[in-house]
C-alpha atoms as a PDB file:
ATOM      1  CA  UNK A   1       3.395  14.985   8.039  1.00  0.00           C
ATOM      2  CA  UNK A   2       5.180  12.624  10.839  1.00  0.00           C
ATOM      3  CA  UNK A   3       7.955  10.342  10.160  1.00  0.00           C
ATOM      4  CA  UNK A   4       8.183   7.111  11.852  1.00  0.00           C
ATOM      5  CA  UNK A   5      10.542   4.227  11.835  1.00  0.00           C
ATOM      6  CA  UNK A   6       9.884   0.217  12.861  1.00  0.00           C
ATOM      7  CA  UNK A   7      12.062  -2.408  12.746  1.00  0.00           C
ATOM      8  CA  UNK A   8       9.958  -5.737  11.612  1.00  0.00           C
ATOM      9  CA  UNK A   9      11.524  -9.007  12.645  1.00  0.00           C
ATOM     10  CA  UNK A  10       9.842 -11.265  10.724  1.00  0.00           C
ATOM     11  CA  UNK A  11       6.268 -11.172   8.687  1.00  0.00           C
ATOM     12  CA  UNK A  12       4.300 -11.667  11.629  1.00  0.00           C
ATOM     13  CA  UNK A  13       5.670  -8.158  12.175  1.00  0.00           C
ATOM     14  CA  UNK A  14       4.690  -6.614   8.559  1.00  0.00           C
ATOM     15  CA  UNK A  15       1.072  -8.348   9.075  1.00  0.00           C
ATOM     16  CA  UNK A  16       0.469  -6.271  12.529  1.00  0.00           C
ATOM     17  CA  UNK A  17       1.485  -3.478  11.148  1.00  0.00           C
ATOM     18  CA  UNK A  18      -0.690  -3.950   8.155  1.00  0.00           C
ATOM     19  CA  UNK A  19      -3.480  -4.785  10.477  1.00  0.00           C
ATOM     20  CA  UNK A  20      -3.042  -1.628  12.475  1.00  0.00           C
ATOM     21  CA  UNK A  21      -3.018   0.485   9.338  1.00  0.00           C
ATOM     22  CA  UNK A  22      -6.322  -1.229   7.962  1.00  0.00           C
ATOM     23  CA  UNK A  23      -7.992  -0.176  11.293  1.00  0.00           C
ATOM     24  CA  UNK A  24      -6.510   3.402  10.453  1.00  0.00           C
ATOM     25  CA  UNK A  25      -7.661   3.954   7.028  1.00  0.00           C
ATOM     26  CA  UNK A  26      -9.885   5.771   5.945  1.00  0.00           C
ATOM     27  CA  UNK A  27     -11.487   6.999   2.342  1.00  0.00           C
ATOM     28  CA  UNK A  28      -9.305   9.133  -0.005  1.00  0.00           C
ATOM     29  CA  UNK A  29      -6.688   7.522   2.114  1.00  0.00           C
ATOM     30  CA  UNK A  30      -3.556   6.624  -0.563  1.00  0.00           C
ATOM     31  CA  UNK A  31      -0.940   4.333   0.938  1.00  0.00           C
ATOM     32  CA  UNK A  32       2.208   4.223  -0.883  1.00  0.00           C
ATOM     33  CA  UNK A  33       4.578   1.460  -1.078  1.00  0.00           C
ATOM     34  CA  UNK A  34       8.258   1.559  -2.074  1.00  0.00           C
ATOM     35  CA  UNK A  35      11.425  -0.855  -2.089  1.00  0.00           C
ATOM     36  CA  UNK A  36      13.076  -3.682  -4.115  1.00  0.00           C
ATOM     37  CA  UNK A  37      11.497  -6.733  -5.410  1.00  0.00           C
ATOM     38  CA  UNK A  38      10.723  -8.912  -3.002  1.00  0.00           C
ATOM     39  CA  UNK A  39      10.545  -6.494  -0.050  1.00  0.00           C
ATOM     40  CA  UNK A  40       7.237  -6.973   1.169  1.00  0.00           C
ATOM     41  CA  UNK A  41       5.236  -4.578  -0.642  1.00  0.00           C
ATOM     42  CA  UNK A  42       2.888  -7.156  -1.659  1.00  0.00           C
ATOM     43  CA  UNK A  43       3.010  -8.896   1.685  1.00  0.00           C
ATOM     44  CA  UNK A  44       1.885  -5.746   3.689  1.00  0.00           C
ATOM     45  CA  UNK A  45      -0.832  -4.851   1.060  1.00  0.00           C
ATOM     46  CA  UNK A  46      -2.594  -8.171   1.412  1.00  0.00           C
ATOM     47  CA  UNK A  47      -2.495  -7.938   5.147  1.00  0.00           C
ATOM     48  CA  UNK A  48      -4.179  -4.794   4.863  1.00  0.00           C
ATOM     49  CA  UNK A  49      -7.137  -5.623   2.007  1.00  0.00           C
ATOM     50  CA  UNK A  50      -7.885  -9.021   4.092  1.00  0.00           C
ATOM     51  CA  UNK A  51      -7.705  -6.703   7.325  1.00  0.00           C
ATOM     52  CA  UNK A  52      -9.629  -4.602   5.883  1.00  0.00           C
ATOM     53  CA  UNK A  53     -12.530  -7.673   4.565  1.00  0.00           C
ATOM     54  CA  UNK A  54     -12.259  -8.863   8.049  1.00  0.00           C
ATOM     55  CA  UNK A  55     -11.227 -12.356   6.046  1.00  0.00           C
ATOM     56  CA  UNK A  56      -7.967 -13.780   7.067  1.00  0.00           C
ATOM     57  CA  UNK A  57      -8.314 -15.914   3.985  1.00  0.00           C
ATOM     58  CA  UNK A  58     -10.064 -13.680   1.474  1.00  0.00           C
ATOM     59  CA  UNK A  59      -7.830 -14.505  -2.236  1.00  0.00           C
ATOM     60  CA  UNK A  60      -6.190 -11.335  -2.614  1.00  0.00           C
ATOM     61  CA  UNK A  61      -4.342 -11.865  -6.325  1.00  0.00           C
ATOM     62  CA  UNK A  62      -1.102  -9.670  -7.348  1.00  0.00           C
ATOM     63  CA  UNK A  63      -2.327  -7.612  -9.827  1.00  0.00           C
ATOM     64  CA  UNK A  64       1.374  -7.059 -11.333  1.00  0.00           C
ATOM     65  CA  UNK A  65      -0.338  -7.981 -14.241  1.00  0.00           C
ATOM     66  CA  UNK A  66      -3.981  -6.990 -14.017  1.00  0.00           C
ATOM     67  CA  UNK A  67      -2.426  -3.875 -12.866  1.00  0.00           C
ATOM     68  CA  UNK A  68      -5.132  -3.064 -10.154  1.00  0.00           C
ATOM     69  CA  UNK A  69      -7.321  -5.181  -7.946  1.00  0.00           C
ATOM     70  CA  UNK A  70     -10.513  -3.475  -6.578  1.00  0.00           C
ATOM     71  CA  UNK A  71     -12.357  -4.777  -3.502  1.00  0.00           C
ATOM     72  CA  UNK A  72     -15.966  -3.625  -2.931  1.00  0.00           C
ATOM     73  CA  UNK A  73     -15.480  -3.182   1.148  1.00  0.00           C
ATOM     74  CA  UNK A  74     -16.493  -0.047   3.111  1.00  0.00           C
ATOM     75  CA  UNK A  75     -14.756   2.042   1.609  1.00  0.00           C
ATOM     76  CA  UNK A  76     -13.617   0.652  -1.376  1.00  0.00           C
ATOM     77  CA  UNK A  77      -9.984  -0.542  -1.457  1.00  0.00           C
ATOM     78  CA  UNK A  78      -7.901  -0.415  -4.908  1.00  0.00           C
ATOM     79  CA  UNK A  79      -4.454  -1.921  -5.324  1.00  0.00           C
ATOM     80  CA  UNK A  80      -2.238  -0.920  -7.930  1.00  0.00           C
ATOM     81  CA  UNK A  81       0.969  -2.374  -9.070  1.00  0.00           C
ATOM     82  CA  UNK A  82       2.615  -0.153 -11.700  1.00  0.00           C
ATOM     83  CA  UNK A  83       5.593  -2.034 -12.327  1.00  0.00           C
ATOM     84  CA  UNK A  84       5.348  -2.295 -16.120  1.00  0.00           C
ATOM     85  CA  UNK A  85       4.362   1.318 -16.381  1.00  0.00           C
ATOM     86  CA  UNK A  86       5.989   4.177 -18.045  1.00  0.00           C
ATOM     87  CA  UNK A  87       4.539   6.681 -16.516  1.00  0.00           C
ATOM     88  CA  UNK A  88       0.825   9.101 -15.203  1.00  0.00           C
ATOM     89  CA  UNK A  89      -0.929   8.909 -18.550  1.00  0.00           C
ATOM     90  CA  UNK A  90      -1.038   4.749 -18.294  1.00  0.00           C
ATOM     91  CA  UNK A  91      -1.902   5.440 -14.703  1.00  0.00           C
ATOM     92  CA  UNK A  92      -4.543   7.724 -15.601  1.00  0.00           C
ATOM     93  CA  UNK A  93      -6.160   4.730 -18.295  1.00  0.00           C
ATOM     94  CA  UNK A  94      -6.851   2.491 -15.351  1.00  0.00           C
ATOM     95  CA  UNK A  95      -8.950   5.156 -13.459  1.00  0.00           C
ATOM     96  CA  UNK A  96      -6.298   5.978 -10.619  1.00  0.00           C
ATOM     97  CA  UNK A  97      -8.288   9.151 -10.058  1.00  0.00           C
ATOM     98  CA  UNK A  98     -11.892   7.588  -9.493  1.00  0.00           C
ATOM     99  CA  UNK A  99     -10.501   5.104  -7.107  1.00  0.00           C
ATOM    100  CA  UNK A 100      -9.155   7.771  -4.498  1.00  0.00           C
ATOM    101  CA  UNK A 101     -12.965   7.867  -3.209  1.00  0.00           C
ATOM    102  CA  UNK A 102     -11.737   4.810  -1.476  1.00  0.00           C
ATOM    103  CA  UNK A 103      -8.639   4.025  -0.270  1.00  0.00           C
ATOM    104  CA  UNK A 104      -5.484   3.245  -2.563  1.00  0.00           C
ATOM    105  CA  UNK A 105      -3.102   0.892  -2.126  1.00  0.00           C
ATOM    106  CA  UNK A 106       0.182   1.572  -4.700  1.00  0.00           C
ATOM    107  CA  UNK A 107       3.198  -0.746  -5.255  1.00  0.00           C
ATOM    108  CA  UNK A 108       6.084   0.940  -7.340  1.00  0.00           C
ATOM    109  CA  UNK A 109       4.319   4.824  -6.954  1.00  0.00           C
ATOM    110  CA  UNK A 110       7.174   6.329  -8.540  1.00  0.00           C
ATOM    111  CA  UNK A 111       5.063   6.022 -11.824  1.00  0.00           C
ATOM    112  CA  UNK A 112       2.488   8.246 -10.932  1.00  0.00           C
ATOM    113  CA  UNK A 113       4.486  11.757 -11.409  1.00  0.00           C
ATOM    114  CA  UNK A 114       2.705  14.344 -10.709  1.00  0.00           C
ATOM    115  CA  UNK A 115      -0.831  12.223 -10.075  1.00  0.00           C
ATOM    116  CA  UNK A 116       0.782  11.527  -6.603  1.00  0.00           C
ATOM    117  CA  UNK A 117      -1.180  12.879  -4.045  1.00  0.00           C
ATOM    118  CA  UNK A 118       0.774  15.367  -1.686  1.00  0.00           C
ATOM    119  CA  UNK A 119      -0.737  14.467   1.708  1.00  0.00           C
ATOM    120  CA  UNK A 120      -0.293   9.976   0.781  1.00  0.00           C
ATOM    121  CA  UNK A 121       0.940   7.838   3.316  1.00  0.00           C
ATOM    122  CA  UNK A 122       4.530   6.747   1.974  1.00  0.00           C
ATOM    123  CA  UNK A 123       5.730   3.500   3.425  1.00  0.00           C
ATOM    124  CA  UNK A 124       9.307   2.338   2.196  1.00  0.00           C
ATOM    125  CA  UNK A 125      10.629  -1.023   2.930  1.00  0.00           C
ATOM    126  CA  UNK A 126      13.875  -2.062   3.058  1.00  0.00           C
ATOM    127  CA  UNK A 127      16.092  -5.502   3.650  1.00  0.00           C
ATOM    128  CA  UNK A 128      17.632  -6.424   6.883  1.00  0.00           C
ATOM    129  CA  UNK A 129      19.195  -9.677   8.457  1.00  0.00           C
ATOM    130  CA  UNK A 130      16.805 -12.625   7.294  1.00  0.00           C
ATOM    131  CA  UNK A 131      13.811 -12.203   7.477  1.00  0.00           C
ATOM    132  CA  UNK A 132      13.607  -8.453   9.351  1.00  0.00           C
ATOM    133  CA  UNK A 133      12.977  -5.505   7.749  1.00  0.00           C
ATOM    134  CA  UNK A 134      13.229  -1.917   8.767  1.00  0.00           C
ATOM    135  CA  UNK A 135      10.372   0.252   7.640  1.00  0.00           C
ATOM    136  CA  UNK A 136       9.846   4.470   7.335  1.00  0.00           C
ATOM    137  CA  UNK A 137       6.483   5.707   7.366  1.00  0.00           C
ATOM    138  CA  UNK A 138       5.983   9.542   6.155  1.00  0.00           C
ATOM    139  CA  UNK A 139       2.319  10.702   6.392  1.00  0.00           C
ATOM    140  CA  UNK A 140      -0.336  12.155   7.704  1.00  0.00           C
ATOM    141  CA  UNK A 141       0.183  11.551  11.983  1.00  0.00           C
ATOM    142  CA  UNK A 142      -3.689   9.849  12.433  1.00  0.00           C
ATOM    143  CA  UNK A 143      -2.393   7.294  10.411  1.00  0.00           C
ATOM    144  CA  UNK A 144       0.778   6.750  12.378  1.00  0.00           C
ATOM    145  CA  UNK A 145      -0.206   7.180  15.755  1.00  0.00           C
END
């Protein structure tokens, strides 16, 4: 696993690195996405499904209430947002496991317990001045390079 830190400016900067992740990812790829509300979690995981679509204006919904999007791309992208989750057997209900065929997008991962997978990209996001934001990446290296 590599560590790697960015400092983003503005969200220009979070959609580039979005974009450059997209091009990464691959299936059974799970991306993991921590820090407070309003961070950028969502932000960055749009980027990446319409990266992904090749659709700069695909709709790409929060599902902090739906709980998990799925987009029938090549591979298959899911995006969870547990949020209002307890905890791995609510996870488990909304077929976490089949999804990581594809690749996994996960706002708030701390829910999953022991369903998180050991070698998952972990991307945490945290304030700076404005609009900037400083950003640690902890993964596999192919994904960082």
């Amino acid at each position: 696993m590599t560590i790697r830190t960015l400092a983003l400016a503005d969200e220009a900067a979070t959609l580039a690195l979005a974009h450059d992740l997209a091009a990464r990812a691959a299936a059974g790829d799970v991306i993991l996405l921590t820090g407070p509300l309003g961070a950028g979690k969502s932000t960055l995981a749009r980027a990446f499904i319409r990266a992904r679509a090749g659709n700069p204006a695909l709709e790409v919904p929060s599902p902090s209430y739906t709980l998990v999007q799925s987009y029938e791309l090549d591979p298959p992208v899911a995006h969870f947002d547990l949020w209002r989750l307890t905890g791995e057997a609510d996870v488990v209900e909304l077929g976490f496991e089949a999804a990581l065929t594809g690749i996994v997008l996960v706002e708030w991962p701390d829910r999953l317990g022991g369903l998180t997978p050991l070698d998952a990209l972990r991307i945490d996001i945290a304030w700076g001045a404005g609009e900037a934001r400083t950003v640690t990446l902890d993964g596999p290296a192919r994904l960082l390079a």
